[in-house]
PDB file of N, CA and C in Angstrom:
ATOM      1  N   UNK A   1       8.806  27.160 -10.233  1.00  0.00           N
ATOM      2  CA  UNK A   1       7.661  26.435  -9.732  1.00  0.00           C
ATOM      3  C   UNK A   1       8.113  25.013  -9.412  1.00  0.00           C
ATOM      4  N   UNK A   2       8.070  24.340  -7.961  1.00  0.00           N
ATOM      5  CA  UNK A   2       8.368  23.674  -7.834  1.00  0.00           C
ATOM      6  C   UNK A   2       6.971  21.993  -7.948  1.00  0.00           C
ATOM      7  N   UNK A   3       5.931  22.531  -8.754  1.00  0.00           N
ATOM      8  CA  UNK A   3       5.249  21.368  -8.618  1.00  0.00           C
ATOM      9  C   UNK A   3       4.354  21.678 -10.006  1.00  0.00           C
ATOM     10  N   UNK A   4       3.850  20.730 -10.909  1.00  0.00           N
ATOM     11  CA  UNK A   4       2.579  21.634 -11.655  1.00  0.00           C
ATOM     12  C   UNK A   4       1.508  21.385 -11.290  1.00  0.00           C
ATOM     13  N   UNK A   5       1.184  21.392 -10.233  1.00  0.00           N
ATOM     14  CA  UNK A   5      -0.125  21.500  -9.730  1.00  0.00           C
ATOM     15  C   UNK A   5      -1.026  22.478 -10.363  1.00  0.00           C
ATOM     16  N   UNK A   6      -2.206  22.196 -10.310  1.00  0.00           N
ATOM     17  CA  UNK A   6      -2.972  24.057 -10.113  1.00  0.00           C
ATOM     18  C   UNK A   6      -3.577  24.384  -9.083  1.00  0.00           C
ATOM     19  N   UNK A   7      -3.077  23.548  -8.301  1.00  0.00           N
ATOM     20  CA  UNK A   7      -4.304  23.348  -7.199  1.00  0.00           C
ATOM     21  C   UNK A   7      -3.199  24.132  -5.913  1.00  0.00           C
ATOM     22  N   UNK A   8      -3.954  25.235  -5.472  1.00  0.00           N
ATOM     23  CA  UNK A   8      -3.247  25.934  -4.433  1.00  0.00           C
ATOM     24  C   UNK A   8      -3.789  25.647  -3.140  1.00  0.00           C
ATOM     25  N   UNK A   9      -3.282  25.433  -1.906  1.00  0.00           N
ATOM     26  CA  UNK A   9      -3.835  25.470  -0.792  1.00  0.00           C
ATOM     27  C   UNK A   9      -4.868  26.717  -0.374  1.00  0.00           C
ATOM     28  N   UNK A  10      -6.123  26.275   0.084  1.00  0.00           N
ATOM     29  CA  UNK A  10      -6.695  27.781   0.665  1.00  0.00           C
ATOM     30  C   UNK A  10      -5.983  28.971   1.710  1.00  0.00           C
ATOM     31  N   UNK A  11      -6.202  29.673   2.064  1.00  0.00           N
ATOM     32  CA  UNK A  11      -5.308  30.545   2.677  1.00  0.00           C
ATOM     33  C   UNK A  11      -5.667  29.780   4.371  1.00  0.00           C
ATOM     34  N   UNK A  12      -4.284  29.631   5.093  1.00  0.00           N
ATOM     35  CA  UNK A  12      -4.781  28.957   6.482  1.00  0.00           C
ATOM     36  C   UNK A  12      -4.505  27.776   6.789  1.00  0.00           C
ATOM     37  N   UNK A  13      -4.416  27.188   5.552  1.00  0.00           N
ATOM     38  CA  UNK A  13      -3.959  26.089   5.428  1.00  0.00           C
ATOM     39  C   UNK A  13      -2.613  25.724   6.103  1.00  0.00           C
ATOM     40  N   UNK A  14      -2.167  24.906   5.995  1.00  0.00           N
ATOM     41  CA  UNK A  14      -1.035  23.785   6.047  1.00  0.00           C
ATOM     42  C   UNK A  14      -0.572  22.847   5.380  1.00  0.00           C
ATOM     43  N   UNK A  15       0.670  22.629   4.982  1.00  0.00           N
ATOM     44  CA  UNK A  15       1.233  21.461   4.251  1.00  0.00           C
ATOM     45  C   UNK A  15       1.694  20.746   5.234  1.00  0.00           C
ATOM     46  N   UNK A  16       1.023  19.125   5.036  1.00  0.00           N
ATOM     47  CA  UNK A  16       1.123  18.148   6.374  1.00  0.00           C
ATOM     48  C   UNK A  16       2.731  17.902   5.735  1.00  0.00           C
ATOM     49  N   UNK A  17       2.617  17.441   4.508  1.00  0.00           N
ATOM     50  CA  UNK A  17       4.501  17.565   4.146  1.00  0.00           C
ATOM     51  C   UNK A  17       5.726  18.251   4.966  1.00  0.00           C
ATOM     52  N   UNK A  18       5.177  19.626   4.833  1.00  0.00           N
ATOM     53  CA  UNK A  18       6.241  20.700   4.951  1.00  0.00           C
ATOM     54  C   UNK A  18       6.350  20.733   6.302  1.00  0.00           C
ATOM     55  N   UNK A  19       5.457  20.016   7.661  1.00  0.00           N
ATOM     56  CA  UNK A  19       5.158  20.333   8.539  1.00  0.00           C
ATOM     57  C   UNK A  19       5.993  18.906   9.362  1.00  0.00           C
ATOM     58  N   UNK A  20       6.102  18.061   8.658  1.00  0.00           N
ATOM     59  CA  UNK A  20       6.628  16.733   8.791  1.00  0.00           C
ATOM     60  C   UNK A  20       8.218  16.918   8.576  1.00  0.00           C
ATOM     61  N   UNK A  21       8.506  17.802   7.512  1.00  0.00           N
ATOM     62  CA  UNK A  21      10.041  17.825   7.067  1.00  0.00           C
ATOM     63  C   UNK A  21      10.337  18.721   8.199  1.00  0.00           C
ATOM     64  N   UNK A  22       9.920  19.679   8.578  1.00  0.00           N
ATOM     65  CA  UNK A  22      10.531  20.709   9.551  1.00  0.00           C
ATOM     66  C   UNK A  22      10.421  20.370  11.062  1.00  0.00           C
ATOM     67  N   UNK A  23       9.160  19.146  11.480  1.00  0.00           N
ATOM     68  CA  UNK A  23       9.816  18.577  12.298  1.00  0.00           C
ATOM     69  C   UNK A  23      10.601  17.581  12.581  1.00  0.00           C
ATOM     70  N   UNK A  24      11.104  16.871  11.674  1.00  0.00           N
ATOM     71  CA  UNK A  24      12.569  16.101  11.563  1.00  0.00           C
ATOM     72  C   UNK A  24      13.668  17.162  11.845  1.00  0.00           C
ATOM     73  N   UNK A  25      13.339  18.165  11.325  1.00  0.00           N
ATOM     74  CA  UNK A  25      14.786  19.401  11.002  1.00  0.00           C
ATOM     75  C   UNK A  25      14.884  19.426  12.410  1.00  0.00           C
ATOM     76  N   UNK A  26      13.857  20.227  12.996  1.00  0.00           N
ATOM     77  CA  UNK A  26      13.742  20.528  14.459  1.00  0.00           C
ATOM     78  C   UNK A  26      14.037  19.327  15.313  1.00  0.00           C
ATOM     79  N   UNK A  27      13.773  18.116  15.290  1.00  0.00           N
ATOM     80  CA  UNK A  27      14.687  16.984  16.306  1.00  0.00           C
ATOM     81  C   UNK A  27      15.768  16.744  15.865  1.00  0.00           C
ATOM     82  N   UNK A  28      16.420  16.968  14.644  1.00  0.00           N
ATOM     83  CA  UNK A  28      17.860  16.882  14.694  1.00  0.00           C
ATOM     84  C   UNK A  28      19.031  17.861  15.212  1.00  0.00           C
ATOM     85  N   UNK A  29      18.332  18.868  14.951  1.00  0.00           N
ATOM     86  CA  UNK A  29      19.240  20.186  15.747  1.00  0.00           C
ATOM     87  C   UNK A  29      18.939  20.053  16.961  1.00  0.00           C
ATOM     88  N   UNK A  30      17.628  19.390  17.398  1.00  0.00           N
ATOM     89  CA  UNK A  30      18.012  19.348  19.083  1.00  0.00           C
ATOM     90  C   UNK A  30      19.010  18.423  19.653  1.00  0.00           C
ATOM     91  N   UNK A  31      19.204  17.657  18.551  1.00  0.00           N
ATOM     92  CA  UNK A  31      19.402  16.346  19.125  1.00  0.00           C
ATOM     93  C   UNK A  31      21.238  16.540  19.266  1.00  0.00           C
ATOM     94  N   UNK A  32      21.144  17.335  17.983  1.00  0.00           N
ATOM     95  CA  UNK A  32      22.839  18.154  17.762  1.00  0.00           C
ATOM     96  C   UNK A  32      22.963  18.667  18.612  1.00  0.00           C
ATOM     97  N   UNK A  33      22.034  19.556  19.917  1.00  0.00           N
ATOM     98  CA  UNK A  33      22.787  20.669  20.693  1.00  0.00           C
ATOM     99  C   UNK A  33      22.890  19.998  21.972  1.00  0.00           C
ATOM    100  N   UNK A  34      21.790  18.520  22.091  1.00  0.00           N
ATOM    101  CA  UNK A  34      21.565  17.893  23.091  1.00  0.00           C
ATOM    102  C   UNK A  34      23.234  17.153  23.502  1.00  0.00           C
ATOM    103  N   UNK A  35      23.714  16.292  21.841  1.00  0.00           N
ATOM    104  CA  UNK A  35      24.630  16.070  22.186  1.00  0.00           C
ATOM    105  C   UNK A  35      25.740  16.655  22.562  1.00  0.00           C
ATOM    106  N   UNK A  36      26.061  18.119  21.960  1.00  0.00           N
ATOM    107  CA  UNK A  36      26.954  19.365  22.661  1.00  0.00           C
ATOM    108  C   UNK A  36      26.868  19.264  23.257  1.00  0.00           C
ATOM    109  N   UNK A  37      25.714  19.621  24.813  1.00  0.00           N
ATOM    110  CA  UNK A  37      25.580  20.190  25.559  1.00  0.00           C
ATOM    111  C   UNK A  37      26.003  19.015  27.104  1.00  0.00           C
ATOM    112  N   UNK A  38      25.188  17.924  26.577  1.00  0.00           N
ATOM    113  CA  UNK A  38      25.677  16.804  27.664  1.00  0.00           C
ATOM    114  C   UNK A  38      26.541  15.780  27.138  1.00  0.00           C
ATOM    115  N   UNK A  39      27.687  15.968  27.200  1.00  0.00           N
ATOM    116  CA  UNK A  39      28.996  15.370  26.969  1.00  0.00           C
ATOM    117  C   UNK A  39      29.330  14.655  27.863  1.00  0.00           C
ATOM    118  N   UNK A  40      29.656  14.751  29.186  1.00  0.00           N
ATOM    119  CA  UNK A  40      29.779  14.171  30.341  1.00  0.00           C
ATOM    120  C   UNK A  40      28.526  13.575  30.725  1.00  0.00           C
ATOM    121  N   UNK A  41      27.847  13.634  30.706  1.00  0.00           N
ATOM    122  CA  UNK A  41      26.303  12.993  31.315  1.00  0.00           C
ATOM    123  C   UNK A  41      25.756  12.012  30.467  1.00  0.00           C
ATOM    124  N   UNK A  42      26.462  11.487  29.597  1.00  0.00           N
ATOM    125  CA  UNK A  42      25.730  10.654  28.490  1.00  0.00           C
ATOM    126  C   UNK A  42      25.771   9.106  29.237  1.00  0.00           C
ATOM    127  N   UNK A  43      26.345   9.273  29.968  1.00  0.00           N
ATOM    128  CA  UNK A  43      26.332   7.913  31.196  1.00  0.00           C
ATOM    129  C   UNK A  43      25.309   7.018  31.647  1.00  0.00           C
ATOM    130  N   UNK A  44      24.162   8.199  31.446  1.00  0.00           N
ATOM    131  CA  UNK A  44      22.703   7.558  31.789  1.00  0.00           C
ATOM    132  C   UNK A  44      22.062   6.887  30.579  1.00  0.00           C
ATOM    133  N   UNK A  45      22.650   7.523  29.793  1.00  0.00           N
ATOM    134  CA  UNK A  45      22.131   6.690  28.296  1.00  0.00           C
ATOM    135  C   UNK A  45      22.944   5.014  27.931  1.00  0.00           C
ATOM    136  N   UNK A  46      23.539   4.854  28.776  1.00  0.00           N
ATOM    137  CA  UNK A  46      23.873   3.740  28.217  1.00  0.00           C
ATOM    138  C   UNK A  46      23.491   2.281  28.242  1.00  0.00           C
ATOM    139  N   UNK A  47      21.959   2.167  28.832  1.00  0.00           N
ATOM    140  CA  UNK A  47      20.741   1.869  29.007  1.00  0.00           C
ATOM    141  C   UNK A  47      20.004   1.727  27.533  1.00  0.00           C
ATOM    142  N   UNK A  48      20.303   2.322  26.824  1.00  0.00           N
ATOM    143  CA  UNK A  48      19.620   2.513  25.237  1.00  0.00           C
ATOM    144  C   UNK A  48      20.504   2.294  24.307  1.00  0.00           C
ATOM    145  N   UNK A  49      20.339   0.789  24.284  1.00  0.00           N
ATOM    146  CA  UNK A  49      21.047   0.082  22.914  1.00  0.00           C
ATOM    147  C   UNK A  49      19.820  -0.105  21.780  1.00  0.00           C
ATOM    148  N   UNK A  50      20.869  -0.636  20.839  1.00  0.00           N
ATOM    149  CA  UNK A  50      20.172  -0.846  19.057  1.00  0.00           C
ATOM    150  C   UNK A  50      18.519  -1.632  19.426  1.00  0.00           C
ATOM    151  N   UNK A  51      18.887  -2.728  20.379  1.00  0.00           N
ATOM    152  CA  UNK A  51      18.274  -3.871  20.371  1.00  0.00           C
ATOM    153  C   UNK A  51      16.903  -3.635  21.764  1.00  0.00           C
ATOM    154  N   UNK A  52      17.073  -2.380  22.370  1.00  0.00           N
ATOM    155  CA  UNK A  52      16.190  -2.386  23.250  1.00  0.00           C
ATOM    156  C   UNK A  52      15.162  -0.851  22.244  1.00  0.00           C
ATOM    157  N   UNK A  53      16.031  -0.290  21.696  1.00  0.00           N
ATOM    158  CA  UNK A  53      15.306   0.731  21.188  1.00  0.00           C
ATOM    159  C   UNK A  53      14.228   0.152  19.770  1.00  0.00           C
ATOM    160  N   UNK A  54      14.619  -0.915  19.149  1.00  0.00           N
ATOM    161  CA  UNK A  54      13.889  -1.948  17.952  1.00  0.00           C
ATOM    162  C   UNK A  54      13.167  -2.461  18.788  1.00  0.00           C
ATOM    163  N   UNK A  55      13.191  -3.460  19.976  1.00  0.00           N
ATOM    164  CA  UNK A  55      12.125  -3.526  20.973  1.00  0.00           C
ATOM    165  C   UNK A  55      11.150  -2.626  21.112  1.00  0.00           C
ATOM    166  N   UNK A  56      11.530  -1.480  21.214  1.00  0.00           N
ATOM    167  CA  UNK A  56      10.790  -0.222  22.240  1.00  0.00           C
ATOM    168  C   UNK A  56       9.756   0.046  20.832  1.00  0.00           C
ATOM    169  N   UNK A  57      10.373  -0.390  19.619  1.00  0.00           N
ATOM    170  CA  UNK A  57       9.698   0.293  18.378  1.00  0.00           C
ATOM    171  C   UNK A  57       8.758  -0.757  18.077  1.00  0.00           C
ATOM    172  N   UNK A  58       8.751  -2.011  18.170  1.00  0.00           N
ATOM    173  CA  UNK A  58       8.029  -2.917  17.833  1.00  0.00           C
ATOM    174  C   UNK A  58       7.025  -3.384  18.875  1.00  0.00           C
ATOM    175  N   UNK A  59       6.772  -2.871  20.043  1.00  0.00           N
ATOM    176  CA  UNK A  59       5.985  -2.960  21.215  1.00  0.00           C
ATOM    177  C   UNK A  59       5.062  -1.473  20.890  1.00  0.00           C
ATOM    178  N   UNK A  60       5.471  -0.241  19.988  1.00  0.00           N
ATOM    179  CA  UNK A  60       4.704   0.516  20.339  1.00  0.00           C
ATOM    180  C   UNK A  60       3.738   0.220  18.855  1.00  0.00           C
ATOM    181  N   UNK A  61       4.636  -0.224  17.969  1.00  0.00           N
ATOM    182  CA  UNK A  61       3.703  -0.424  16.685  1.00  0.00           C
ATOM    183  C   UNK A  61       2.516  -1.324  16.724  1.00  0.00           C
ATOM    184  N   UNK A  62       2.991  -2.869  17.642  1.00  0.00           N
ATOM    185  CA  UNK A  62       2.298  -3.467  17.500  1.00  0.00           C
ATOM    186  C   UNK A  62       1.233  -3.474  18.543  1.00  0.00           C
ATOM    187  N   UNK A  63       0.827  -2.624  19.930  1.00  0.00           N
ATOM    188  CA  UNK A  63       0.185  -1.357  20.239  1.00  0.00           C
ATOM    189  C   UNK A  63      -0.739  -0.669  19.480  1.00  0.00           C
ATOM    190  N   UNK A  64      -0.587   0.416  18.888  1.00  0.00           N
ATOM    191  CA  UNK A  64      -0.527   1.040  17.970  1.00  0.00           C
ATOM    192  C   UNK A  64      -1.544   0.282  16.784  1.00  0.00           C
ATOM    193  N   UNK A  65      -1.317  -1.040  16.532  1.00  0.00           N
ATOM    194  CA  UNK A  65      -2.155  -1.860  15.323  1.00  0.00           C
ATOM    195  C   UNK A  65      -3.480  -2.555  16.236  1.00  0.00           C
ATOM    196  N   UNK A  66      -3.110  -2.957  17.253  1.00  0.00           N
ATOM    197  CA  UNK A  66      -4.179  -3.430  18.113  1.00  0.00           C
ATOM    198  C   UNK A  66      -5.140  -2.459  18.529  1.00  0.00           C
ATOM    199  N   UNK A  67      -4.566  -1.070  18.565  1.00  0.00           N
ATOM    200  CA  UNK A  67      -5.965  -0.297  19.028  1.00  0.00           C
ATOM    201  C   UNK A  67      -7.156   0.184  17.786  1.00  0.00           C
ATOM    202  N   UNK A  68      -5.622   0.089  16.551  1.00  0.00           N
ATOM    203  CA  UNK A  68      -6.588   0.808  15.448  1.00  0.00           C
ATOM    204  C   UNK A  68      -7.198  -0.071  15.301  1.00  0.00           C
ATOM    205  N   UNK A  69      -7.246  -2.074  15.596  1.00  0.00           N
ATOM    206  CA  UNK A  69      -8.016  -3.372  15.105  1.00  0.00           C
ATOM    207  C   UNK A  69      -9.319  -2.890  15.825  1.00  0.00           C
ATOM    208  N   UNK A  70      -9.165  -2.640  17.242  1.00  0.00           N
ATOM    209  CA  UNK A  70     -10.105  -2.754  17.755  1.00  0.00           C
ATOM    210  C   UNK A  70     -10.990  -1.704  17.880  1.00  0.00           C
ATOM    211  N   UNK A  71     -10.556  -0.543  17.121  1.00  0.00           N
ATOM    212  CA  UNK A  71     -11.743   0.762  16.970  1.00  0.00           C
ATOM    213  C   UNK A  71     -12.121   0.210  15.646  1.00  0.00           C
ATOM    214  N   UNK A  72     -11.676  -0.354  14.731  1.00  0.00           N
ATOM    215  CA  UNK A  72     -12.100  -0.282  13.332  1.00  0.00           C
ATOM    216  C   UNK A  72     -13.141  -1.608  13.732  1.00  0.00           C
ATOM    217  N   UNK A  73     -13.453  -2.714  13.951  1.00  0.00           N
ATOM    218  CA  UNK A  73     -14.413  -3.530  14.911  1.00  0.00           C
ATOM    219  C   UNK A  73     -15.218  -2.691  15.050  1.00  0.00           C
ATOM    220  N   UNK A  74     -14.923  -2.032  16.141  1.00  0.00           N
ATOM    221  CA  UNK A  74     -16.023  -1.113  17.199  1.00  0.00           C
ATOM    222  C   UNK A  74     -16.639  -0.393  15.712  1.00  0.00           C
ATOM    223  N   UNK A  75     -16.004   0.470  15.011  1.00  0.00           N
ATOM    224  CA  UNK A  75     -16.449   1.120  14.132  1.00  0.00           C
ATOM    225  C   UNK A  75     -17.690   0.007  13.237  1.00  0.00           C
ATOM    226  N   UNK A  76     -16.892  -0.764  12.876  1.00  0.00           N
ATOM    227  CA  UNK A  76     -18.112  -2.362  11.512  1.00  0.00           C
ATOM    228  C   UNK A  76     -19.032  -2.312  12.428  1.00  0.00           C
ATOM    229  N   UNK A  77     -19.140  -2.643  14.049  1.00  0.00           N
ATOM    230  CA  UNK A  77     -20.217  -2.829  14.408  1.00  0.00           C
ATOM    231  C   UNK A  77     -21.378  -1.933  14.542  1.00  0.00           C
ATOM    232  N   UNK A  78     -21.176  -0.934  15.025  1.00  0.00           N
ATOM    233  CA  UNK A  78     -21.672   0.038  15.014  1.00  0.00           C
ATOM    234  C   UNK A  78     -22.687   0.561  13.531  1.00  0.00           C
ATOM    235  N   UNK A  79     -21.848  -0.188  13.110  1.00  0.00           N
ATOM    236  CA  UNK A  79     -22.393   0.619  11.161  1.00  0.00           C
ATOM    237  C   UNK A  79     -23.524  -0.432  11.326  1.00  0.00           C
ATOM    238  N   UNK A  80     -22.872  -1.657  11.600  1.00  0.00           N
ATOM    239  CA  UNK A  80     -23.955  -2.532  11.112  1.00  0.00           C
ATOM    240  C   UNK A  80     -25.135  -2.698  11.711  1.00  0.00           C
ATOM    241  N   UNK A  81     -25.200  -1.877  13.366  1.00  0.00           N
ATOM    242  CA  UNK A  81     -26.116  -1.572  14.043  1.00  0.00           C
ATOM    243  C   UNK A  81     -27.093  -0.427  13.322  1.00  0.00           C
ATOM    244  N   UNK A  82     -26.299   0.453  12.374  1.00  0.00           N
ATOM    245  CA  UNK A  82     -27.102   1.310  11.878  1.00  0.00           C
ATOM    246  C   UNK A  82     -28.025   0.712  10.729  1.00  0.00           C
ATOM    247  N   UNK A  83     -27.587  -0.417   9.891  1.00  0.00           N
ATOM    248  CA  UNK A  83     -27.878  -0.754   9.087  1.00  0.00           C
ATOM    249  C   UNK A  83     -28.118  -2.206   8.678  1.00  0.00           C
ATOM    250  N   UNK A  84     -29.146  -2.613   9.490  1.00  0.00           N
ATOM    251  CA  UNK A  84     -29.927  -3.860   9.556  1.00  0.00           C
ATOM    252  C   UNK A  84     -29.922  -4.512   8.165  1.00  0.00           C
ATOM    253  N   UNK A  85     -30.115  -4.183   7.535  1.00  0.00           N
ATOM    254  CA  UNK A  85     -30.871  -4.457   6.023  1.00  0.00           C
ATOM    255  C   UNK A  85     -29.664  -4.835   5.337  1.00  0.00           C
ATOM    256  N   UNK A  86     -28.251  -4.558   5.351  1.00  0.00           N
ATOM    257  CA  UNK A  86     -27.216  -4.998   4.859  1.00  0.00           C
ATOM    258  C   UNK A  86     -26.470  -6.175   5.660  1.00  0.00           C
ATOM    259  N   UNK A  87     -26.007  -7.127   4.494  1.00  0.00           N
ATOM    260  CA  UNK A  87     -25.981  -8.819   5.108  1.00  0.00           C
ATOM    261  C   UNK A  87     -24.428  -8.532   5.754  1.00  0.00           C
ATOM    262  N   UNK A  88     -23.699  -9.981   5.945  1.00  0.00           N
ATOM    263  CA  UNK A  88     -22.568  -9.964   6.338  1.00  0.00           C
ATOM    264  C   UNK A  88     -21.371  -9.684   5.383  1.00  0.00           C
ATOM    265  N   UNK A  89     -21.568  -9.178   4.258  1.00  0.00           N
ATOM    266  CA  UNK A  89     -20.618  -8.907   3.018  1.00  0.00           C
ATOM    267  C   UNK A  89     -20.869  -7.433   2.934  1.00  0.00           C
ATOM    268  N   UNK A  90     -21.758  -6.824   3.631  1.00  0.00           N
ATOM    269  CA  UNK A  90     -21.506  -5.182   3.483  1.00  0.00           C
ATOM    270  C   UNK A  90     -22.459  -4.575   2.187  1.00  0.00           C
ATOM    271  N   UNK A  91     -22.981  -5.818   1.555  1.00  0.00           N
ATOM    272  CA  UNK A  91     -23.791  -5.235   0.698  1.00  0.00           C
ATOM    273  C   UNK A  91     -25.312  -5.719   0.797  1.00  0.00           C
ATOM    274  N   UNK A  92     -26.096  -4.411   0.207  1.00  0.00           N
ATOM    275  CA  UNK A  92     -27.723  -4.881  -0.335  1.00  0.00           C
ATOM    276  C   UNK A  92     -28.060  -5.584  -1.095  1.00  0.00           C
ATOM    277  N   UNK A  93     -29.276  -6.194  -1.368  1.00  0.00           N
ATOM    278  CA  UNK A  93     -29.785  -6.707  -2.320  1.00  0.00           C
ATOM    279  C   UNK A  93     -30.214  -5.676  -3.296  1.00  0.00           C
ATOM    280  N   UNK A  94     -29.878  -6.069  -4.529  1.00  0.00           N
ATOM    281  CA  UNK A  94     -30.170  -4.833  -5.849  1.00  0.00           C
ATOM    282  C   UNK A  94     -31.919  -4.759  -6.130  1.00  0.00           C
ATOM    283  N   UNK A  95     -32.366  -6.308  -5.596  1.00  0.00           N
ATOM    284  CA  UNK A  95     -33.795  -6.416  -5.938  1.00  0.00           C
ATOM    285  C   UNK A  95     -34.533  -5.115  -5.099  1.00  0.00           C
ATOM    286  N   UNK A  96     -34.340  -5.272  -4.120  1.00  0.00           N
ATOM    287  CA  UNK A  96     -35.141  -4.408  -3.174  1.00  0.00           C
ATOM    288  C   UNK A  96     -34.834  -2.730  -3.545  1.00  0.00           C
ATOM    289  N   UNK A  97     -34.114  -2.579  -4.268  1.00  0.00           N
ATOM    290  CA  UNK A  97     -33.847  -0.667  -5.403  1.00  0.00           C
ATOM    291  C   UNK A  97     -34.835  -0.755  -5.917  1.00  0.00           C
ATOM    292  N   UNK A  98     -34.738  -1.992  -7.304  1.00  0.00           N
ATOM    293  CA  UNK A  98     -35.620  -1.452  -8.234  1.00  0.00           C
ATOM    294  C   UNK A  98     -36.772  -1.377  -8.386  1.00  0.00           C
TER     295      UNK A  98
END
């Protein structure tokens, strides 16, 4: 037994884990047969250095953070359209429960 869980997945399921490790597996063997296969042609790649690919990664993250800023916004507002009665701190007054 590799975990002590007791808790079993329902049948149908998926492990987002197991599904994450096997696609790493799967881009590295491509990436192994990619490099086999085009040996001579790697010419076009030489366009993709350390410093443009850390670029390429930090333009998509910070992307990536700006859209989730601006749905999670869109999202507060929205709530707070639903819910008049709660101030600018997200909470009620306890008086008005009891």
């Amino acid at each position: 037994m590799l975990t002590l869980s007791k808790n079993r997945p329902a049948r149908g399921s998926f492990c987002h884990r197991c599904q994450v490790i096997r696609f790493f597996v799967i881009c590295a063997v491509m990436l192994a047969i990619f490099a086999l296969v085009a040996d001579d042609r790697l010419h076009y790649l030489q366009a993709v250095t350390p410093m443009r690919a850390a670029i390429a990664i930090w333009i998509v993250g910070i992307a990536g953070f700006v859209v989730k800023l601006v749905l999670w916004r869109l999202d507060k507002r929205q709530a707070q359209a639903r819910n008049p009665a709660d101030d600018a701190s997200g909470t009620s007054d306890d008086r008005e429960q009891a």
